[in-house]
PDB file of N, CA and C in Angstrom:
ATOM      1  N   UNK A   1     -40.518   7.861  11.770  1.00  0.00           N
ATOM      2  CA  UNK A   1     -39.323   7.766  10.985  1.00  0.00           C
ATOM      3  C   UNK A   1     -38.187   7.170  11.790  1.00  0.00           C
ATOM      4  N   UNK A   2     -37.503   7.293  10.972  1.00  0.00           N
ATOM      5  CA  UNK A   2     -35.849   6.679  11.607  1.00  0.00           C
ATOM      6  C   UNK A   2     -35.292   7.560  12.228  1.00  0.00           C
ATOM      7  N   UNK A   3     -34.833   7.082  13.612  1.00  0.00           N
ATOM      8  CA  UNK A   3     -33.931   8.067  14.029  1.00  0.00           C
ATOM      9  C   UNK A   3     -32.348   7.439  14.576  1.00  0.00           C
ATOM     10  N   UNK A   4     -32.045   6.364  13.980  1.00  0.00           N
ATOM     11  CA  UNK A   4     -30.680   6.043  13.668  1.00  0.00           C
ATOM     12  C   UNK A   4     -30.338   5.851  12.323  1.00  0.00           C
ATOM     13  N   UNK A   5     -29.941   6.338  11.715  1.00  0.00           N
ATOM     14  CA  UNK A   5     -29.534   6.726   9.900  1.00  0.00           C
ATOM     15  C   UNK A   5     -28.274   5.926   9.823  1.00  0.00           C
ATOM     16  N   UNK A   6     -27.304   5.281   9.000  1.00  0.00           N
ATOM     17  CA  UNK A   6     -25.823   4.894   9.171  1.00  0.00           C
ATOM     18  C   UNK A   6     -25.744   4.578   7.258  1.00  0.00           C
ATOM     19  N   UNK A   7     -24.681   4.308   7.348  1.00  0.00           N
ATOM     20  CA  UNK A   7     -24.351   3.879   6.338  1.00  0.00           C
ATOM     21  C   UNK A   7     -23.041   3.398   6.299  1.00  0.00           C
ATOM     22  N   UNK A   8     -23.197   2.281   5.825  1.00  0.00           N
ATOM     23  CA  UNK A   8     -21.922   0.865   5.991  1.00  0.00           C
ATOM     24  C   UNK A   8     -21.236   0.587   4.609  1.00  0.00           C
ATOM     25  N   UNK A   9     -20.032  -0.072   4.673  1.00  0.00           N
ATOM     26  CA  UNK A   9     -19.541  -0.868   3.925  1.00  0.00           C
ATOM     27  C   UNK A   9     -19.228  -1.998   3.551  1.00  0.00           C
ATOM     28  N   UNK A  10     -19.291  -2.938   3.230  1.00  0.00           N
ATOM     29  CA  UNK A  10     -18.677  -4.161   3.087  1.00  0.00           C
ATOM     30  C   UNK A  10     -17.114  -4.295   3.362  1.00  0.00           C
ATOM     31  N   UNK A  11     -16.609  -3.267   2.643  1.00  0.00           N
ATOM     32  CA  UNK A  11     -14.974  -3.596   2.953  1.00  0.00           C
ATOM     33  C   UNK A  11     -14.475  -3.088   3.790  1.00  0.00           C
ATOM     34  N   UNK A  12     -15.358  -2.405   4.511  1.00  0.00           N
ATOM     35  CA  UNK A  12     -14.716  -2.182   5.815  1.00  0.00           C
ATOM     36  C   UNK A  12     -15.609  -2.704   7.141  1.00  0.00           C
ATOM     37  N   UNK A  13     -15.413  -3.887   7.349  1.00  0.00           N
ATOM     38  CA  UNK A  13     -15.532  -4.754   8.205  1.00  0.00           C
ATOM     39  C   UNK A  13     -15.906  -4.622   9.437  1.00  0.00           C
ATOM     40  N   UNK A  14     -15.188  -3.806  10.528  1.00  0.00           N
ATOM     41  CA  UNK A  14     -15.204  -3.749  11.716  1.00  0.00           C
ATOM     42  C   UNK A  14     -15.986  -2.186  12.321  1.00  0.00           C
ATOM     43  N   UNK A  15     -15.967  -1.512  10.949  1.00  0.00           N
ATOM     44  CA  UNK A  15     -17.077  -0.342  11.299  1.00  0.00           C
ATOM     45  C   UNK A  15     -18.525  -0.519  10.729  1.00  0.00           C
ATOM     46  N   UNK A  16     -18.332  -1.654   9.838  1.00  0.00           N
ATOM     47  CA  UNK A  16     -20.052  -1.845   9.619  1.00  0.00           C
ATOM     48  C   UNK A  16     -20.363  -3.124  11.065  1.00  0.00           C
ATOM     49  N   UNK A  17     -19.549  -3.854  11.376  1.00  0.00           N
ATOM     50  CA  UNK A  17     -20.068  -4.686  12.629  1.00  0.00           C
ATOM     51  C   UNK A  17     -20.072  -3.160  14.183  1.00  0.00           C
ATOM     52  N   UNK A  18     -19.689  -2.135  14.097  1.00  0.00           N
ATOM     53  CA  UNK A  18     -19.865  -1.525  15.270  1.00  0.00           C
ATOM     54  C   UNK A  18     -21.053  -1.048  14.899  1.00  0.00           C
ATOM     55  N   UNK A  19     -21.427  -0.374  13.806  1.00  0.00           N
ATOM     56  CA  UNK A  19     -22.761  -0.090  13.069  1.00  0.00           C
ATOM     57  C   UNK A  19     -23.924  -0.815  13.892  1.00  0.00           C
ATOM     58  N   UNK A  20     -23.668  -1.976  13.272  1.00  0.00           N
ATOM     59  CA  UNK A  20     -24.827  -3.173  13.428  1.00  0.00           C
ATOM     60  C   UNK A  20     -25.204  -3.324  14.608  1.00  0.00           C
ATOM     61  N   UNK A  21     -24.498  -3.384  15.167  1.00  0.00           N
ATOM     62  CA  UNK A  21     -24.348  -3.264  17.140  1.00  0.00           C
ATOM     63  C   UNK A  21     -25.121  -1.897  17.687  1.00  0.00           C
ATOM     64  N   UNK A  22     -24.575  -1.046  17.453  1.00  0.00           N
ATOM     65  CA  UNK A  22     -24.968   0.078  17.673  1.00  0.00           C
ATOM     66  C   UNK A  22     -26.823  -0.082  17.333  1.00  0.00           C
ATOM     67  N   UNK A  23     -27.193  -0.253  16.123  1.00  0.00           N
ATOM     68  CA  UNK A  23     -28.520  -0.169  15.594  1.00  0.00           C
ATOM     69  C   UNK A  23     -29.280  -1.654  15.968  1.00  0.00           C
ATOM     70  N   UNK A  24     -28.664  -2.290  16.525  1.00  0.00           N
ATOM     71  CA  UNK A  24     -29.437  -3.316  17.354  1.00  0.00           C
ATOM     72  C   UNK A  24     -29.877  -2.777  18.861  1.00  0.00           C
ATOM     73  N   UNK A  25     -28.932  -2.122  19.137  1.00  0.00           N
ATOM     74  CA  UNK A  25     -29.068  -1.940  20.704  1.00  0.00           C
ATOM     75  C   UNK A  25     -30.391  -0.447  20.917  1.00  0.00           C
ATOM     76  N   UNK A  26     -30.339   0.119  19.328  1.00  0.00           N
ATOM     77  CA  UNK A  26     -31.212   1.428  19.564  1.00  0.00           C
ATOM     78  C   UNK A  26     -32.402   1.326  20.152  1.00  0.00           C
ATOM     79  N   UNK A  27     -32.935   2.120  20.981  1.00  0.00           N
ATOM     80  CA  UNK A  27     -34.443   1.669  21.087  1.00  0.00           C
ATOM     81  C   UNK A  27     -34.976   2.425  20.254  1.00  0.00           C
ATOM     82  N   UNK A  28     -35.321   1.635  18.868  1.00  0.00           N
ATOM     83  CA  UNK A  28     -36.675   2.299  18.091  1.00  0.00           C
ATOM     84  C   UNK A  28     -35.884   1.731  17.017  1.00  0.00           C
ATOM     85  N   UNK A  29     -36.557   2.691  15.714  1.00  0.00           N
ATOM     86  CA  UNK A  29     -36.332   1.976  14.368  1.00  0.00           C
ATOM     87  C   UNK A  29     -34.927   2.650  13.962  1.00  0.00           C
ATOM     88  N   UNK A  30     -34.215   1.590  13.639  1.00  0.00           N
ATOM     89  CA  UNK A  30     -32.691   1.912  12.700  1.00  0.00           C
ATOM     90  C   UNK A  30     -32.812   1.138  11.471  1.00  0.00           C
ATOM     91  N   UNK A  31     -31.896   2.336  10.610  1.00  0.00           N
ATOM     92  CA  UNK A  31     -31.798   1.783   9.492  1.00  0.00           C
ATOM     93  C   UNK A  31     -30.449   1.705   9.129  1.00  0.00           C
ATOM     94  N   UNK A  32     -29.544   0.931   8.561  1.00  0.00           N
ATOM     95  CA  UNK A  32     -28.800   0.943   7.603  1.00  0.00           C
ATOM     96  C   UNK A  32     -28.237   0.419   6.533  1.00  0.00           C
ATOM     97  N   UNK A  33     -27.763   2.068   6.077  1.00  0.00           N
ATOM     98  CA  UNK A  33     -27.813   1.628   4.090  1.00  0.00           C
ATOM     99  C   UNK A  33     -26.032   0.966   3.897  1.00  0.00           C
ATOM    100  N   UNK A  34     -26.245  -0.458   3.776  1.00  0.00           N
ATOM    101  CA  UNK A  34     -24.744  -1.342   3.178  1.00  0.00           C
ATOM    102  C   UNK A  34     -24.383  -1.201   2.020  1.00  0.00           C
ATOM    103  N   UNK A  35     -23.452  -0.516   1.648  1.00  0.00           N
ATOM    104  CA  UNK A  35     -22.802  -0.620   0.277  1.00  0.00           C
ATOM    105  C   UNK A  35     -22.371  -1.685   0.378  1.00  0.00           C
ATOM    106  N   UNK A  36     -22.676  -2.906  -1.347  1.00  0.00           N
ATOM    107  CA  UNK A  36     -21.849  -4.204  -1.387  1.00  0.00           C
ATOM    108  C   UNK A  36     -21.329  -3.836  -2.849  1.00  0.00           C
ATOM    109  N   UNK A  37     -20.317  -3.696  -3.820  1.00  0.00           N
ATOM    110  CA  UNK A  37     -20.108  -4.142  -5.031  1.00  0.00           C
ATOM    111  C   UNK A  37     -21.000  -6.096  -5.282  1.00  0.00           C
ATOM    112  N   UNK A  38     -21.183  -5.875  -6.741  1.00  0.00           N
ATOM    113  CA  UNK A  38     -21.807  -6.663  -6.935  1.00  0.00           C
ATOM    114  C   UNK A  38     -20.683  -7.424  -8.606  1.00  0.00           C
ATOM    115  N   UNK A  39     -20.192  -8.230  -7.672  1.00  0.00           N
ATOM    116  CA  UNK A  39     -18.673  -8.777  -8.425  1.00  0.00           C
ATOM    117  C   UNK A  39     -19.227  -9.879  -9.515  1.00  0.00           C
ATOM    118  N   UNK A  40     -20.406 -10.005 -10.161  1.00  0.00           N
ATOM    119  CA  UNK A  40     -20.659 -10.878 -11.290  1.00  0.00           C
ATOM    120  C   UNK A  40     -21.582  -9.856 -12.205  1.00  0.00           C
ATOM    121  N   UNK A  41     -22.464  -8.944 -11.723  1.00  0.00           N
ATOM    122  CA  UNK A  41     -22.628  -7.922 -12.964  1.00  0.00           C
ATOM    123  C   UNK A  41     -22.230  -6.141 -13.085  1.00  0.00           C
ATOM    124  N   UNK A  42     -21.636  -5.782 -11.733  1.00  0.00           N
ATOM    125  CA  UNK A  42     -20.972  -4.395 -12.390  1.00  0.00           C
ATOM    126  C   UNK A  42     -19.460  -4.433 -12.587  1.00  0.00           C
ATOM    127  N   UNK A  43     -19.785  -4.391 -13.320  1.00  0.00           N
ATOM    128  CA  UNK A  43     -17.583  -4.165 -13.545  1.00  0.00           C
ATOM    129  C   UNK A  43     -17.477  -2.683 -13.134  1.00  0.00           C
ATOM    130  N   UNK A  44     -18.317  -1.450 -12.875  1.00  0.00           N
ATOM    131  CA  UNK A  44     -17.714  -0.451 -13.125  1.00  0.00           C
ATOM    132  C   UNK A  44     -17.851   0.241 -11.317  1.00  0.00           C
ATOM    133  N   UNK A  45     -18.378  -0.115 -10.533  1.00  0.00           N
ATOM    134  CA  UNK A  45     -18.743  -0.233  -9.299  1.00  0.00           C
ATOM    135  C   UNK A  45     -18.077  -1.295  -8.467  1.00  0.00           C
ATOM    136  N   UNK A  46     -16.974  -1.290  -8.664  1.00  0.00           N
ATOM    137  CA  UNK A  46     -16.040  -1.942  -8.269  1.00  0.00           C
ATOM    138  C   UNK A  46     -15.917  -2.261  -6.382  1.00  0.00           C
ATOM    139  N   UNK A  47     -15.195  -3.195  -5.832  1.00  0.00           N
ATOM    140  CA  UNK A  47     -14.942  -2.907  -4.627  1.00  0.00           C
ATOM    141  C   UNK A  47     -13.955  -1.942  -4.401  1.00  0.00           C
ATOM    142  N   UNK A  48     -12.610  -1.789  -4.969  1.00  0.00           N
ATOM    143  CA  UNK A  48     -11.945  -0.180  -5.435  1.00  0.00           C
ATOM    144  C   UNK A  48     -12.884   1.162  -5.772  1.00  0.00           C
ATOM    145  N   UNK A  49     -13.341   0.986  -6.439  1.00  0.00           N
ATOM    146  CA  UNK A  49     -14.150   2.033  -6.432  1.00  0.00           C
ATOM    147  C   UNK A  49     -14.613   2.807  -5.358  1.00  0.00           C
ATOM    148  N   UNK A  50     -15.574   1.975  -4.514  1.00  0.00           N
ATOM    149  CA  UNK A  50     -16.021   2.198  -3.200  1.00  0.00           C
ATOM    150  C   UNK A  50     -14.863   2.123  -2.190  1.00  0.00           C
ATOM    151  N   UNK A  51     -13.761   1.485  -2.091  1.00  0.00           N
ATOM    152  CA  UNK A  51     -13.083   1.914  -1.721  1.00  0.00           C
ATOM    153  C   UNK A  51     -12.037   3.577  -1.601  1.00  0.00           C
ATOM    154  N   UNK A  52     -12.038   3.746  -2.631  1.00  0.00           N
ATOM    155  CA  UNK A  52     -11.741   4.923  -3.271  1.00  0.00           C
ATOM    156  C   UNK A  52     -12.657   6.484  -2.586  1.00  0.00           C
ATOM    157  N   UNK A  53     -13.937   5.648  -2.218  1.00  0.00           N
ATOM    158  CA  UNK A  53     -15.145   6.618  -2.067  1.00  0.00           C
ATOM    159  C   UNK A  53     -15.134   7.274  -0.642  1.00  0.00           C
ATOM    160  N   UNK A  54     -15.005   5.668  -0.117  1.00  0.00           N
ATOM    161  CA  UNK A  54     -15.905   5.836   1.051  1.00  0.00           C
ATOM    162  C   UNK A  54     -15.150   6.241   2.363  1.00  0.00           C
ATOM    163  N   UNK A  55     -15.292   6.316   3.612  1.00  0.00           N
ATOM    164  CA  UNK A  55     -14.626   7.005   4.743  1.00  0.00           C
ATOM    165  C   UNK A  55     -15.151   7.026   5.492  1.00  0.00           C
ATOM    166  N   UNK A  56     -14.937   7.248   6.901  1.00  0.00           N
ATOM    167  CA  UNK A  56     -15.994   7.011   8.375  1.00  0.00           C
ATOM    168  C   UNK A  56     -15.822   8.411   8.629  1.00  0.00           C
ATOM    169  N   UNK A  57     -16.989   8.846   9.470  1.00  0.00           N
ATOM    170  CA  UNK A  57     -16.899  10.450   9.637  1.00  0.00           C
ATOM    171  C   UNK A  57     -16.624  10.282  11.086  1.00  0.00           C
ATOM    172  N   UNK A  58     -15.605  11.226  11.657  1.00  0.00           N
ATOM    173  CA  UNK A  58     -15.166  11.175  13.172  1.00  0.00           C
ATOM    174  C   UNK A  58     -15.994  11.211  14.114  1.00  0.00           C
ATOM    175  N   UNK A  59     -15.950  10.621  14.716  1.00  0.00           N
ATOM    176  CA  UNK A  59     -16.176  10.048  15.912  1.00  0.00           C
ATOM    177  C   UNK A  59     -17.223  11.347  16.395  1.00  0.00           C
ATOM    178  N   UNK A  60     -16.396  12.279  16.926  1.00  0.00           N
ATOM    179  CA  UNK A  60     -17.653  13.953  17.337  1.00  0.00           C
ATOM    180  C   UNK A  60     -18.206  14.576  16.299  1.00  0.00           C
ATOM    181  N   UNK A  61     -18.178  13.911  14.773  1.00  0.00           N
ATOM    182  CA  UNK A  61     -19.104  14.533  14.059  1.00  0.00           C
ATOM    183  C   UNK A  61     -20.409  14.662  14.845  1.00  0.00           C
ATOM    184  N   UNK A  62     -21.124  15.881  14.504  1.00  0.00           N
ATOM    185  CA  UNK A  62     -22.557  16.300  15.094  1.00  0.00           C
ATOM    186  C   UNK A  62     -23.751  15.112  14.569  1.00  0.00           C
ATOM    187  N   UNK A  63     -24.509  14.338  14.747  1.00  0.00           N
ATOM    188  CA  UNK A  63     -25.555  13.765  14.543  1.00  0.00           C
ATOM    189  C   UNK A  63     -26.808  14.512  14.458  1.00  0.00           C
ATOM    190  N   UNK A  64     -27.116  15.641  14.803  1.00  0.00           N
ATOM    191  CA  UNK A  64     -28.148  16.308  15.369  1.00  0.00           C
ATOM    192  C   UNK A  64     -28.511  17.681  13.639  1.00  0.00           C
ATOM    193  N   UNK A  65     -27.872  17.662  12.791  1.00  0.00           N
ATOM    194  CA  UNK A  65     -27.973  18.215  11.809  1.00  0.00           C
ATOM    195  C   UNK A  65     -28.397  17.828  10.324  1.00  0.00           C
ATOM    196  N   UNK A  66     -30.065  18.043  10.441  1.00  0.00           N
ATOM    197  CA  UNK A  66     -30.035  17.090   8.994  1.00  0.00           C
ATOM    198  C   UNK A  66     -29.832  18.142   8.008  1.00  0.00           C
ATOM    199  N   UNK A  67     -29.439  18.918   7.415  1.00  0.00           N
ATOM    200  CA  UNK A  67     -28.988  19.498   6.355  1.00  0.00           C
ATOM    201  C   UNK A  67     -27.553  19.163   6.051  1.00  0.00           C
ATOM    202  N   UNK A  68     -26.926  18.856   7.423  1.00  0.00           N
ATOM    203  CA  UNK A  68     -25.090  18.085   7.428  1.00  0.00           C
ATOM    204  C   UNK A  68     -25.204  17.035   6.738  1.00  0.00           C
ATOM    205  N   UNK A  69     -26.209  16.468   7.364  1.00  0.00           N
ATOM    206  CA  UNK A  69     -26.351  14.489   7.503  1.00  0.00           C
ATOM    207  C   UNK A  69     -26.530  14.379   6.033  1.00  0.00           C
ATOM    208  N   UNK A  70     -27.389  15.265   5.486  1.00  0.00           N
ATOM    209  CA  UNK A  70     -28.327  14.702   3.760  1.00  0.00           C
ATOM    210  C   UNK A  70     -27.344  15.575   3.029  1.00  0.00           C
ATOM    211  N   UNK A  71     -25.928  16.203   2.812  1.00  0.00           N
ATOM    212  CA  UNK A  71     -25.044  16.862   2.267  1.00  0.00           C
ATOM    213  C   UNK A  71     -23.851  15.537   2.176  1.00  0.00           C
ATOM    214  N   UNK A  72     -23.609  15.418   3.595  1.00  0.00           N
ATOM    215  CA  UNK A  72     -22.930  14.296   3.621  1.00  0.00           C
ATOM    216  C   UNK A  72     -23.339  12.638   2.565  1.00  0.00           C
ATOM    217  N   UNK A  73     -24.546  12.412   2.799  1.00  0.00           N
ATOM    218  CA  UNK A  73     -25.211  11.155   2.525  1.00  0.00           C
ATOM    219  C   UNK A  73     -25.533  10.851   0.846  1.00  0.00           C
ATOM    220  N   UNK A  74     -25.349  12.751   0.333  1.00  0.00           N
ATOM    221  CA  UNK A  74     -25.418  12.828  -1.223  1.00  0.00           C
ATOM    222  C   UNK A  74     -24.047  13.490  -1.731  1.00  0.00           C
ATOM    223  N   UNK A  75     -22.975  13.202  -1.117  1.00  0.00           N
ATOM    224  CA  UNK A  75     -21.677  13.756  -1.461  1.00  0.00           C
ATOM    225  C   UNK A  75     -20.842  12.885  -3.042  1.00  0.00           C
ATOM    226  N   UNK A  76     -21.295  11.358  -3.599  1.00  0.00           N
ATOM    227  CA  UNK A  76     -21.091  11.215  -4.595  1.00  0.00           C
ATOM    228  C   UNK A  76     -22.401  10.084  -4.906  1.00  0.00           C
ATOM    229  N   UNK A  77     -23.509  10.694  -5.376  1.00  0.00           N
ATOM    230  CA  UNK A  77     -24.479   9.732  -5.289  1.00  0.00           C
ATOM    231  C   UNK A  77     -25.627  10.138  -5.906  1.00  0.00           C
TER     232      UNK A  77
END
């Protein structure tokens, strides 16, 4: 399995490129899940929307907790 998990945004730019970096440099398999709005067929999934949603979790959040991680990862979804 995966043992780098992430999850990115499109509109926020400079934490999905530290992301990417980060999960290039892992040794082993990374995954991450990019939120994009899709601006010619959802009108209702907006880039606001996801804006509205989304947020970076601090820096010393724990990594080491998957009951945190999969609470977090299904918080509007």
């Amino acid at each position: 399995g995966a043992n780098f998990v992430a999850r990115g945004f499109t509109g926020h730019q400079e934490h999905l490129v530290k992301l990417m970096k980060e999960a290039m440099s892992y040794p082993g398999y990374a995954l991450i899940d990019i939120l994009q709005p899709c601006v010619s067929f959802n009108k209702v999934n907006t880039l606001r929307w996801y804006a509205d949603r989304v947020y970076e979790l601090p820096e010393e959040y724990g990594t080491d907790n998957l009951s945190q991680a999969l609470e977090k990862a299904m918080e509007w979804g």
